[in-house]
N, C-alpha and C. Protein backbone atom coordinates (compact mmCIF):
# COMPACT_ATOMS: atom_id res chain seq x y z
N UNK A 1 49.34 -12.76 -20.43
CA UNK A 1 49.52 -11.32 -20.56
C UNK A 1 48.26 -10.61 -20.07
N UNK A 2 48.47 -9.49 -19.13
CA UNK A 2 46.99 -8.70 -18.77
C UNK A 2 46.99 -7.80 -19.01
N UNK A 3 46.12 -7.67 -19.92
CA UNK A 3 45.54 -6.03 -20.63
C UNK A 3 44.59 -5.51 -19.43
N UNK A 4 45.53 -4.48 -18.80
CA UNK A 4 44.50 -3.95 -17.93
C UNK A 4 43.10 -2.42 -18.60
N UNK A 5 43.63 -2.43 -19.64
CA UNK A 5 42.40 -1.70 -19.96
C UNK A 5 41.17 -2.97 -21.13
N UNK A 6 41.57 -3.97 -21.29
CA UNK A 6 40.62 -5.10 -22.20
C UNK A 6 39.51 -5.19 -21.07
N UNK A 7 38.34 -5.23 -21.49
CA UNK A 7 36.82 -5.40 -21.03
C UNK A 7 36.84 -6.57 -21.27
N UNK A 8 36.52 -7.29 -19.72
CA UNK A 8 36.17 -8.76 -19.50
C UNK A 8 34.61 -8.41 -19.59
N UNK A 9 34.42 -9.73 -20.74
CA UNK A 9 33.21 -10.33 -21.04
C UNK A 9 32.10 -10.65 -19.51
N UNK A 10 30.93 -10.23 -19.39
CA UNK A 10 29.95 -10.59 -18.54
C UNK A 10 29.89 -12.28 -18.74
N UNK A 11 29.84 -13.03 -17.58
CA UNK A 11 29.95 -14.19 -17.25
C UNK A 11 28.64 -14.78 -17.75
N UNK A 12 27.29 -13.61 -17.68
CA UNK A 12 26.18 -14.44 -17.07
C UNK A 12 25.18 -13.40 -18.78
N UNK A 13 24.32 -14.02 -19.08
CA UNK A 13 23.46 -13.34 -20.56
C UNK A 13 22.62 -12.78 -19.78
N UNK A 14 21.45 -11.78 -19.97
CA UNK A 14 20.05 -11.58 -19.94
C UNK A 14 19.68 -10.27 -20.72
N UNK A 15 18.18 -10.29 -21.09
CA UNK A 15 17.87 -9.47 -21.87
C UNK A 15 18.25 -8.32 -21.74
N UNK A 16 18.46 -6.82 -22.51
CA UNK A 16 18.52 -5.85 -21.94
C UNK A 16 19.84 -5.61 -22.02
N UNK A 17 19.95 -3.80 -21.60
CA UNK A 17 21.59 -3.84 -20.89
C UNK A 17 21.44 -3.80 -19.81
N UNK A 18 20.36 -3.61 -18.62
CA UNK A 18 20.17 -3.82 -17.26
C UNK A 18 19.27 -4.70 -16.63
N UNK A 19 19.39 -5.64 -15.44
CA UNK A 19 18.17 -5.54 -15.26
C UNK A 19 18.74 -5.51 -13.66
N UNK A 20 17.39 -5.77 -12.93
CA UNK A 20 17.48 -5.56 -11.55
C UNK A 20 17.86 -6.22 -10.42
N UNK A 21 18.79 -6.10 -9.68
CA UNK A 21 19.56 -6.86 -8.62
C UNK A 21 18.74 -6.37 -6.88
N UNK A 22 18.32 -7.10 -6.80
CA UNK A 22 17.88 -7.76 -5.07
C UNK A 22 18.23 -8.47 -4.05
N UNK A 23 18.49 -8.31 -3.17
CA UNK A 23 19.11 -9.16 -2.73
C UNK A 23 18.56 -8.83 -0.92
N UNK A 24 17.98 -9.85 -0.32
CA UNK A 24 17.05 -9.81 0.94
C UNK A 24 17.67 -11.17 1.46
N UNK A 25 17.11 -10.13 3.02
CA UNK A 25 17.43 -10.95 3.98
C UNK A 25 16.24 -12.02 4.30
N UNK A 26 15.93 -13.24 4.59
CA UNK A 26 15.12 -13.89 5.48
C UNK A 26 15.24 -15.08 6.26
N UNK A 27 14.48 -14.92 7.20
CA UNK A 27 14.92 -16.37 8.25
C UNK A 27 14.38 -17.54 8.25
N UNK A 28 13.25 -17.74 6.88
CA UNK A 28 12.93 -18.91 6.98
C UNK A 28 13.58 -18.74 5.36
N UNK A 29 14.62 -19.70 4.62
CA UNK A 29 14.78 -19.70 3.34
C UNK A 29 13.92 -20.74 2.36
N UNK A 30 13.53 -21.89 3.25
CA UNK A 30 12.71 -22.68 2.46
C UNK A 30 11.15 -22.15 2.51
N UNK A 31 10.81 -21.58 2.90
CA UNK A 31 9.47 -20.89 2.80
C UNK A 31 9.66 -19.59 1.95
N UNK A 32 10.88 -18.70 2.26
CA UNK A 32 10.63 -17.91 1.05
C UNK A 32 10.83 -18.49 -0.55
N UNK A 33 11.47 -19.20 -0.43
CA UNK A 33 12.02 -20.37 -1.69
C UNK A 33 10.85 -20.37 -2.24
N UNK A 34 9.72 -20.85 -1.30
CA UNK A 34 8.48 -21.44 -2.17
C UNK A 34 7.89 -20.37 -2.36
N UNK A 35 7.76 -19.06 -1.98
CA UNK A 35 7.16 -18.15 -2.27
C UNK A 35 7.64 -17.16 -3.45
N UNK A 36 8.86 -17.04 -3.51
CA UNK A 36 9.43 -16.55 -4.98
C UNK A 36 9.23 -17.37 -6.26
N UNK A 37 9.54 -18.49 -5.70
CA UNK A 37 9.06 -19.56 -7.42
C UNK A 37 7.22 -18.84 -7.78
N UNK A 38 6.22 -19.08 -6.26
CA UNK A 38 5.19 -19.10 -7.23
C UNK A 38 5.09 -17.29 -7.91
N UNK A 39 6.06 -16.13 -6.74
CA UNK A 39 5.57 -14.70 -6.97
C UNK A 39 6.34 -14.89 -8.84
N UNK A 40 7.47 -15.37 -9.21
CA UNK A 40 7.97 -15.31 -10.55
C UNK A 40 7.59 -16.17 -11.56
N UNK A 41 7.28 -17.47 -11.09
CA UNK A 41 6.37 -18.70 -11.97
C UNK A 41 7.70 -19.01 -12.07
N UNK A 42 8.84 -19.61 -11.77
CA UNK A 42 10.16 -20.10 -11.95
C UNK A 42 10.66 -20.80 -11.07
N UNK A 43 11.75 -21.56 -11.12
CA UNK A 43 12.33 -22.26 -10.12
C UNK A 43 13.93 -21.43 -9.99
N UNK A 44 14.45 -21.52 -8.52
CA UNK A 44 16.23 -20.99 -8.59
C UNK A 44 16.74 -21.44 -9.57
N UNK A 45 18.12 -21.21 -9.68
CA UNK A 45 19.07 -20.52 -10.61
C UNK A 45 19.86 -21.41 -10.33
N UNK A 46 20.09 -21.64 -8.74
CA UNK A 46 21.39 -21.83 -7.84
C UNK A 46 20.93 -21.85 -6.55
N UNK A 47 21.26 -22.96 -5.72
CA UNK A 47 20.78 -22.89 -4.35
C UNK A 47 21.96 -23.68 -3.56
N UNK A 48 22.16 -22.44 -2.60
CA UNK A 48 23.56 -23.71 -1.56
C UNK A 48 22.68 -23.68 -0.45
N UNK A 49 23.67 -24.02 0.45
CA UNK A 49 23.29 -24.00 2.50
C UNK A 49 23.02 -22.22 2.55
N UNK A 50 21.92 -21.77 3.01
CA UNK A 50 21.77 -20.50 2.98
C UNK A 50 21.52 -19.34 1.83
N UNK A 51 21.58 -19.95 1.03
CA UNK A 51 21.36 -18.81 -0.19
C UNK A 51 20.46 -19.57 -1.39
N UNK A 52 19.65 -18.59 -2.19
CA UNK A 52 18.62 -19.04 -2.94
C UNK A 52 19.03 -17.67 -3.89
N UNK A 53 18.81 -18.19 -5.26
CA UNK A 53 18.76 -16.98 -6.59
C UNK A 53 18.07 -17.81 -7.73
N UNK A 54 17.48 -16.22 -7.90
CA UNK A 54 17.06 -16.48 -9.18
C UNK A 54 16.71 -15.53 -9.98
N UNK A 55 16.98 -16.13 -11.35
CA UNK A 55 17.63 -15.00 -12.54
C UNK A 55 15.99 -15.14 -13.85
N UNK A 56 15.06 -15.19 -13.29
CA UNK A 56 14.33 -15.20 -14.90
C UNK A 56 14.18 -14.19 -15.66
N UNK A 57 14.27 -14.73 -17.08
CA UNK A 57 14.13 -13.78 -17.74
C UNK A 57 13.55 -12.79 -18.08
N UNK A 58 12.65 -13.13 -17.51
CA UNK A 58 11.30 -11.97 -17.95
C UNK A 58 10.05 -12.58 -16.82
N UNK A 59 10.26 -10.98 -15.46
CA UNK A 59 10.85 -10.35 -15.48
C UNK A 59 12.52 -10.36 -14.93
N UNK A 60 13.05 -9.65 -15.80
CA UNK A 60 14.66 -9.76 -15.96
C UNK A 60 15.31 -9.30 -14.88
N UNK A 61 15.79 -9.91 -13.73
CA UNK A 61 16.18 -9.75 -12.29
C UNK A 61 16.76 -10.81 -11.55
N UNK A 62 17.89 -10.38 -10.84
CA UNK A 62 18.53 -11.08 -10.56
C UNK A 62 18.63 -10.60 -8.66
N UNK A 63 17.48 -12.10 -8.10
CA UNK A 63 17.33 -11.95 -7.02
C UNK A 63 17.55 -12.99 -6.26
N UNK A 64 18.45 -12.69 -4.82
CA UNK A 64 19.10 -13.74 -4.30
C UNK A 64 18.14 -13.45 -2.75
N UNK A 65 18.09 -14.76 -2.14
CA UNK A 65 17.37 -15.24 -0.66
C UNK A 65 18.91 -15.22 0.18
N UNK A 66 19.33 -14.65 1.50
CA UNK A 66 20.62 -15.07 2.25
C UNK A 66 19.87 -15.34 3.38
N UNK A 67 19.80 -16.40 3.71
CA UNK A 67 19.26 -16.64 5.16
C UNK A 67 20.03 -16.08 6.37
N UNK A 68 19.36 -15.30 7.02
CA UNK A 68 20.11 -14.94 8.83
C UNK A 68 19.01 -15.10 10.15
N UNK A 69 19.70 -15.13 10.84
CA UNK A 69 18.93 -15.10 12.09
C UNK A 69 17.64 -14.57 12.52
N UNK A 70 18.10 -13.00 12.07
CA UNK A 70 16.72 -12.32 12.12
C UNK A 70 17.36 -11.04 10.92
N UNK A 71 15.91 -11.01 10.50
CA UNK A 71 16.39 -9.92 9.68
C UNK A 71 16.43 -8.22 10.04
N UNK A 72 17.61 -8.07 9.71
CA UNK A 72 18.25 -6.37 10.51
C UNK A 72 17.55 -5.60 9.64
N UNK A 73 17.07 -5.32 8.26
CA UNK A 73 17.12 -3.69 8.09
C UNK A 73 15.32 -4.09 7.90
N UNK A 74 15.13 -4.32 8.99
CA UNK A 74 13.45 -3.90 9.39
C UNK A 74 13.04 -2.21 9.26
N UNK A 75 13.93 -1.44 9.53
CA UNK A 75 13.66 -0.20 9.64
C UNK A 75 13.99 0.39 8.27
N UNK A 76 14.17 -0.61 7.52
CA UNK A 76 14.37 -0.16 5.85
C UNK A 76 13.13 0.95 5.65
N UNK A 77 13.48 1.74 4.50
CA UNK A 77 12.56 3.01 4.31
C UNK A 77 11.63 2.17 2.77
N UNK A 78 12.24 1.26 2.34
CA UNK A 78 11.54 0.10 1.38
C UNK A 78 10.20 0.38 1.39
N UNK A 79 9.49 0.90 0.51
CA UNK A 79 7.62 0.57 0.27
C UNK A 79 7.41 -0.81 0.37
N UNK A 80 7.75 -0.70 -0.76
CA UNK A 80 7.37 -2.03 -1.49
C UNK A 80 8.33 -2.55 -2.42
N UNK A 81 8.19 -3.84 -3.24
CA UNK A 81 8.77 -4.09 -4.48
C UNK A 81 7.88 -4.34 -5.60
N UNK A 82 8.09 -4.42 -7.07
CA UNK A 82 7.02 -4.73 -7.47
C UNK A 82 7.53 -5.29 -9.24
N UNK A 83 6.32 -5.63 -9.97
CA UNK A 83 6.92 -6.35 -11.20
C UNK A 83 5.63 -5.73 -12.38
N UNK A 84 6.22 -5.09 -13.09
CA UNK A 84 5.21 -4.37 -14.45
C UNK A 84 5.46 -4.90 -15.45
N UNK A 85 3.93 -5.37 -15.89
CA UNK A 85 3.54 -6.17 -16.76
C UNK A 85 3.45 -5.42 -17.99
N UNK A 86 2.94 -6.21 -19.24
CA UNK A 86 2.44 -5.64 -20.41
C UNK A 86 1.28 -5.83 -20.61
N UNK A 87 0.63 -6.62 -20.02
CA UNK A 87 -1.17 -6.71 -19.90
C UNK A 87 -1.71 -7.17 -18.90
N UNK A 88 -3.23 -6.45 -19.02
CA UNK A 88 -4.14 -6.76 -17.77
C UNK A 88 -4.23 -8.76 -17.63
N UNK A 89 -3.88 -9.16 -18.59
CA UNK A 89 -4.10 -10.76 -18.88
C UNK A 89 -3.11 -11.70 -17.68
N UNK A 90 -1.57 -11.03 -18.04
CA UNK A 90 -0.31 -11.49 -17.16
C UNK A 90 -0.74 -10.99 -15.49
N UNK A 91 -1.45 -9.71 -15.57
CA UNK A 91 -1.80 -10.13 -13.93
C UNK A 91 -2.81 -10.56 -13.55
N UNK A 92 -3.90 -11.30 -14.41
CA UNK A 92 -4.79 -12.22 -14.07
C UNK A 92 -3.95 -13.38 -13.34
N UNK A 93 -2.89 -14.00 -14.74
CA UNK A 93 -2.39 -14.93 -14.28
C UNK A 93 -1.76 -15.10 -13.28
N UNK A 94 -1.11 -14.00 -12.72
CA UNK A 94 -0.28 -13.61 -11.55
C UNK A 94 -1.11 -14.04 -10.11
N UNK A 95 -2.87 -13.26 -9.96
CA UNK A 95 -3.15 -13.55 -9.08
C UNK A 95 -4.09 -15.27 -9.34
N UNK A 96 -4.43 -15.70 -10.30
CA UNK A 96 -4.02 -17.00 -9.80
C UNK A 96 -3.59 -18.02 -9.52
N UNK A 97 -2.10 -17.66 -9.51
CA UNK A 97 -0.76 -18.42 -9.87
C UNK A 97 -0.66 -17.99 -8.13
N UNK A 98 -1.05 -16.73 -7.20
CA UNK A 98 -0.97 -16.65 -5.77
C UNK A 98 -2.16 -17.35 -5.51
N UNK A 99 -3.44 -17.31 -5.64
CA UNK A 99 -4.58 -17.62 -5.44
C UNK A 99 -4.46 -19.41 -5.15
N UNK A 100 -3.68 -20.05 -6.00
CA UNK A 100 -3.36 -21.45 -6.39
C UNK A 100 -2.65 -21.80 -5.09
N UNK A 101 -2.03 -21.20 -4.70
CA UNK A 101 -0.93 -21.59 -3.36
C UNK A 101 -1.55 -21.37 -1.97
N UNK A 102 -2.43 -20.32 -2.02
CA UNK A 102 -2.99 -19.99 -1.06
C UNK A 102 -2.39 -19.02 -0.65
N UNK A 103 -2.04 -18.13 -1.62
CA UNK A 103 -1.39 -16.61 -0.67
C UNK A 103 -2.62 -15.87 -0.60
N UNK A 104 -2.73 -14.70 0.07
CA UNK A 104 -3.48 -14.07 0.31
C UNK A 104 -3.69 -12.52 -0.33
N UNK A 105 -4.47 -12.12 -1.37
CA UNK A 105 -3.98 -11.05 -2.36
C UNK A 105 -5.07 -10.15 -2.31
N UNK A 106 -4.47 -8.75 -2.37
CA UNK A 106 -5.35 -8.01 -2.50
C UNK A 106 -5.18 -7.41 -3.93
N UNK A 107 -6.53 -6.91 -4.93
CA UNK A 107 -6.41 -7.14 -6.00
C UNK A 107 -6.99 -5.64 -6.02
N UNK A 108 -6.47 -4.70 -7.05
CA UNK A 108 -7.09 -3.75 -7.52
C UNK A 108 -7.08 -3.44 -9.09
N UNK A 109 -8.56 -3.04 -9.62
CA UNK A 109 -8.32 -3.04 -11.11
C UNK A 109 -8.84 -1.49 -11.40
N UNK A 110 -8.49 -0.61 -12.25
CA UNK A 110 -8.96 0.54 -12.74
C UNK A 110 -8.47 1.75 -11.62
N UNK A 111 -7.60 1.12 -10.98
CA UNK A 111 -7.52 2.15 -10.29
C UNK A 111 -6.26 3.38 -10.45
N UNK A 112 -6.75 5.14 -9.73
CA UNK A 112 -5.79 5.44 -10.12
C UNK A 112 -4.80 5.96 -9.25
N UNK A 113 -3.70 5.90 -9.60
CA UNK A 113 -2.42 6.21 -8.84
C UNK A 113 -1.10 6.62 -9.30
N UNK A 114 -0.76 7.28 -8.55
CA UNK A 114 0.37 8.05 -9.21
C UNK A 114 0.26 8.73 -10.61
N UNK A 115 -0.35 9.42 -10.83
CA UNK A 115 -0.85 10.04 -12.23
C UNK A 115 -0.79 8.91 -13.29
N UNK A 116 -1.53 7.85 -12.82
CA UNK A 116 -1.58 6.89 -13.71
C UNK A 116 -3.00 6.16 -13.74
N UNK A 117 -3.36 5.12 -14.55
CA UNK A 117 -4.52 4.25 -14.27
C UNK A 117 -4.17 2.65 -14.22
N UNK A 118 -4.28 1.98 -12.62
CA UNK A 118 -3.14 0.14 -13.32
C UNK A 118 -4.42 -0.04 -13.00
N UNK A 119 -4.22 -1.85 -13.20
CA UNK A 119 -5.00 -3.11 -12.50
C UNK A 119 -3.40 -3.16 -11.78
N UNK A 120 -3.56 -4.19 -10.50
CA UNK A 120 -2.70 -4.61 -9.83
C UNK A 120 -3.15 -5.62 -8.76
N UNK A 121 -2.16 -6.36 -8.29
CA UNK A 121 -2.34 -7.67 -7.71
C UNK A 121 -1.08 -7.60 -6.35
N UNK A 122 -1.90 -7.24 -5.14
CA UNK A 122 -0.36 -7.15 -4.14
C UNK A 122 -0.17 -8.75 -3.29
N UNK A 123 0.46 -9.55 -2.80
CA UNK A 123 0.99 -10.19 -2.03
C UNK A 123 2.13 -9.97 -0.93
N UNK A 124 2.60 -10.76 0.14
CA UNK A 124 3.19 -10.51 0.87
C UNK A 124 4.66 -11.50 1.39
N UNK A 125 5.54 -11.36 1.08
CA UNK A 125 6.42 -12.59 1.16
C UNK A 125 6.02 -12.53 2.65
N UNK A 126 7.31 -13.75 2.89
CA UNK A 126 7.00 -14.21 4.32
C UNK A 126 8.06 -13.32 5.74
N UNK A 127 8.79 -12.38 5.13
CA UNK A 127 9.32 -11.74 5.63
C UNK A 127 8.83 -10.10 5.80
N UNK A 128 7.62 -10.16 5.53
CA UNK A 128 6.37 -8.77 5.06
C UNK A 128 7.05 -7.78 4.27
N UNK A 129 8.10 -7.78 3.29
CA UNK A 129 7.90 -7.33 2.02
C UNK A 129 6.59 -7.37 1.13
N UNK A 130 5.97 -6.16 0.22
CA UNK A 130 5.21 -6.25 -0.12
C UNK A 130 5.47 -5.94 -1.59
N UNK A 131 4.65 -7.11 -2.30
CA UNK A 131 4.83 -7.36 -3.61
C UNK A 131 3.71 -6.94 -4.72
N UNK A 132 3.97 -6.25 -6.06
CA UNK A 132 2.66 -5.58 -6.27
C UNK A 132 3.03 -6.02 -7.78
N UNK A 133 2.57 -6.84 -8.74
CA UNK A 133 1.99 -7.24 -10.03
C UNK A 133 1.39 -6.30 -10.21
N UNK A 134 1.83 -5.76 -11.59
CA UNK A 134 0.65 -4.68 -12.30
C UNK A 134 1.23 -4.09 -13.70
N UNK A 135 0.02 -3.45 -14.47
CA UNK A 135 -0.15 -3.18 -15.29
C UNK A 135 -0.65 -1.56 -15.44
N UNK A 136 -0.09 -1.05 -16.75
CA UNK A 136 -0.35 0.45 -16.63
C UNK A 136 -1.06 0.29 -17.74
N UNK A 137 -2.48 1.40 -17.48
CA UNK A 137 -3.30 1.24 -17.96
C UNK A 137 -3.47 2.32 -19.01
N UNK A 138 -3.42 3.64 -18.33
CA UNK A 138 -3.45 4.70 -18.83
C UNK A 138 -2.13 5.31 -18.11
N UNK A 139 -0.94 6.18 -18.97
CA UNK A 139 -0.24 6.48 -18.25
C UNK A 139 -0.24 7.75 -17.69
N UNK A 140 -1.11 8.97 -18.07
CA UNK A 140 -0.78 10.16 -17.30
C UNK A 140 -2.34 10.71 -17.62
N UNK A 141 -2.80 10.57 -16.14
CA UNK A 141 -3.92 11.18 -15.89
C UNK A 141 -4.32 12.39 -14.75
N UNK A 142 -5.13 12.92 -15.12
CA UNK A 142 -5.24 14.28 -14.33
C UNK A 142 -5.58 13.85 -12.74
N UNK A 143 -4.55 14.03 -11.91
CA UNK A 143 -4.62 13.70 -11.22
C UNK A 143 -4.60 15.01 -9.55
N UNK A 144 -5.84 14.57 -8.23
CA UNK A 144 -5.07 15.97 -7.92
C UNK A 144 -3.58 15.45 -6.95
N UNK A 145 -2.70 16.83 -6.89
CA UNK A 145 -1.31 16.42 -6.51
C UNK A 145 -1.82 15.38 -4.81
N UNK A 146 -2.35 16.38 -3.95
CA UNK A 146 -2.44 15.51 -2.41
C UNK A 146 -2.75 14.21 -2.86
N UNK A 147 -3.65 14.05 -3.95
CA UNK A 147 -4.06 12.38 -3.79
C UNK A 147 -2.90 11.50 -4.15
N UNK A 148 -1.96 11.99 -4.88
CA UNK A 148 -1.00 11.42 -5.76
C UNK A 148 0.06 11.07 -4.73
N UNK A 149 0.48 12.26 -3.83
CA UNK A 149 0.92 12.02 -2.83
C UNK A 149 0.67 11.05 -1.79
N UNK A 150 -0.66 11.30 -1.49
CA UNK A 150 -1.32 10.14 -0.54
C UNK A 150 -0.71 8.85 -0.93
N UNK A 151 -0.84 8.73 -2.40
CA UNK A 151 -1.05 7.18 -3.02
C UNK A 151 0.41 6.96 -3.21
N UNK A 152 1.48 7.53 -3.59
CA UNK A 152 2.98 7.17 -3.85
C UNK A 152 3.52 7.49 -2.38
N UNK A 153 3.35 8.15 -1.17
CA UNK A 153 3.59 7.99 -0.38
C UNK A 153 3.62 7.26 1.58
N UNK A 154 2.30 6.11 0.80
CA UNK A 154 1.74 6.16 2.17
C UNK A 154 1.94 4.33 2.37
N UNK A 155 3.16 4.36 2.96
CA UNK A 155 3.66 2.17 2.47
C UNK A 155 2.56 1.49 3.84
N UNK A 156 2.26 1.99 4.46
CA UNK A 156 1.39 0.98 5.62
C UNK A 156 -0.60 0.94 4.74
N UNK A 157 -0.48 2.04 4.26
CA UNK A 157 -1.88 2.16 3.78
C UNK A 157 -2.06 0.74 2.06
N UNK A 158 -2.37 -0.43 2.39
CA UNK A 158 -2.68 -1.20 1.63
C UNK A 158 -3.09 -1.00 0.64
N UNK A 159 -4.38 -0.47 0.53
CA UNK A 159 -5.24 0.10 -0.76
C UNK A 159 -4.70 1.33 -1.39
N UNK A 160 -3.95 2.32 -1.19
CA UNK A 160 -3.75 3.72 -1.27
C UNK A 160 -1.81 3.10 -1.91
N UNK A 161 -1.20 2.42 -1.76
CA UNK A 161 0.03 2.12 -2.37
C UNK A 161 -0.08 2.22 -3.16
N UNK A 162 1.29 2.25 -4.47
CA UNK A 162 1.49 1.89 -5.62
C UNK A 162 2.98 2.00 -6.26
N UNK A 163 3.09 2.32 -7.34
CA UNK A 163 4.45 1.46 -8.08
C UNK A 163 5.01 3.28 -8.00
């Protein structure tokens, strides 16, 4: 019998009532493979011919690898992506959990941005998505607007990014 108004049960648990779905293109999948385990500290979920996911819990996201040829939305308007911590401690560990592999990280602590104050830790998958670990330090500081702008709007400027 089908109750078309009965609410089918979610297949899959995680904390929360949301968390965040990703899903990227890249053309090498075993190199990004190894680069998401060390950016999350986890291993996949699920891995076939072409596709890689993974669901950890914390942080709570559910992000899948589809391998293609070349990847099309290069002209994505995408900054960045990024993962917020609860302490300056978790992005110690963060950058040397990259540091350990040999990624290459640029690290900023006390700094401020977006009317805020983080530490933060950026890396780069292998498809130049840019990945930013961090922590909020202070959350609303006097900030002036152009700089704020500068800093939430400017994705090629390395040092001047943020969340």
């Amino acid at each position: 019998m089908n109750n078309p108004t009965a609410i089918n049960p979610q297949t899959v648990d995680f904390p929360g009532n949301y968390r965040v779905h990703i899903a990227l293109e890249v053309t090498d999948l075993e190199q990004s493979r190894r680069f998401y385990e060390t950016l999350l500290g986890t291993t996949p979920t699920k891995q076939r011919p072409g596709y890689v996911k993974f669901e950890p819990r914390d942080p709570s996201i559910n992000l899948t690898l589809n391998e293609v040829q070349d990847v099309q939305n290069g002209d994505s308007n995408t900054a960045h992506f990024g993962i917020q911590v609860k302490s300056p401690q978790e992005v110690q560990e963060a950058i040397s959990r990259f540091r350990q592999t040999g990624l290459e990280t640029l690290v900023e602590e006390n700094t401020a941005c977006c009317y805020a104050v983080q530490d933060k830790v950026w890396v780069t998958d292998p498809e130049g998505n840019r990945w930013e670990v961090f922590v909020v330090l202070e959350a609303n500081i006097d900030q002036s607007r152009d700089a704020a702008s500068a800093c939430c709007s400017s994705p090629s400027a390395q040092e001047s990014e943020c969340c």
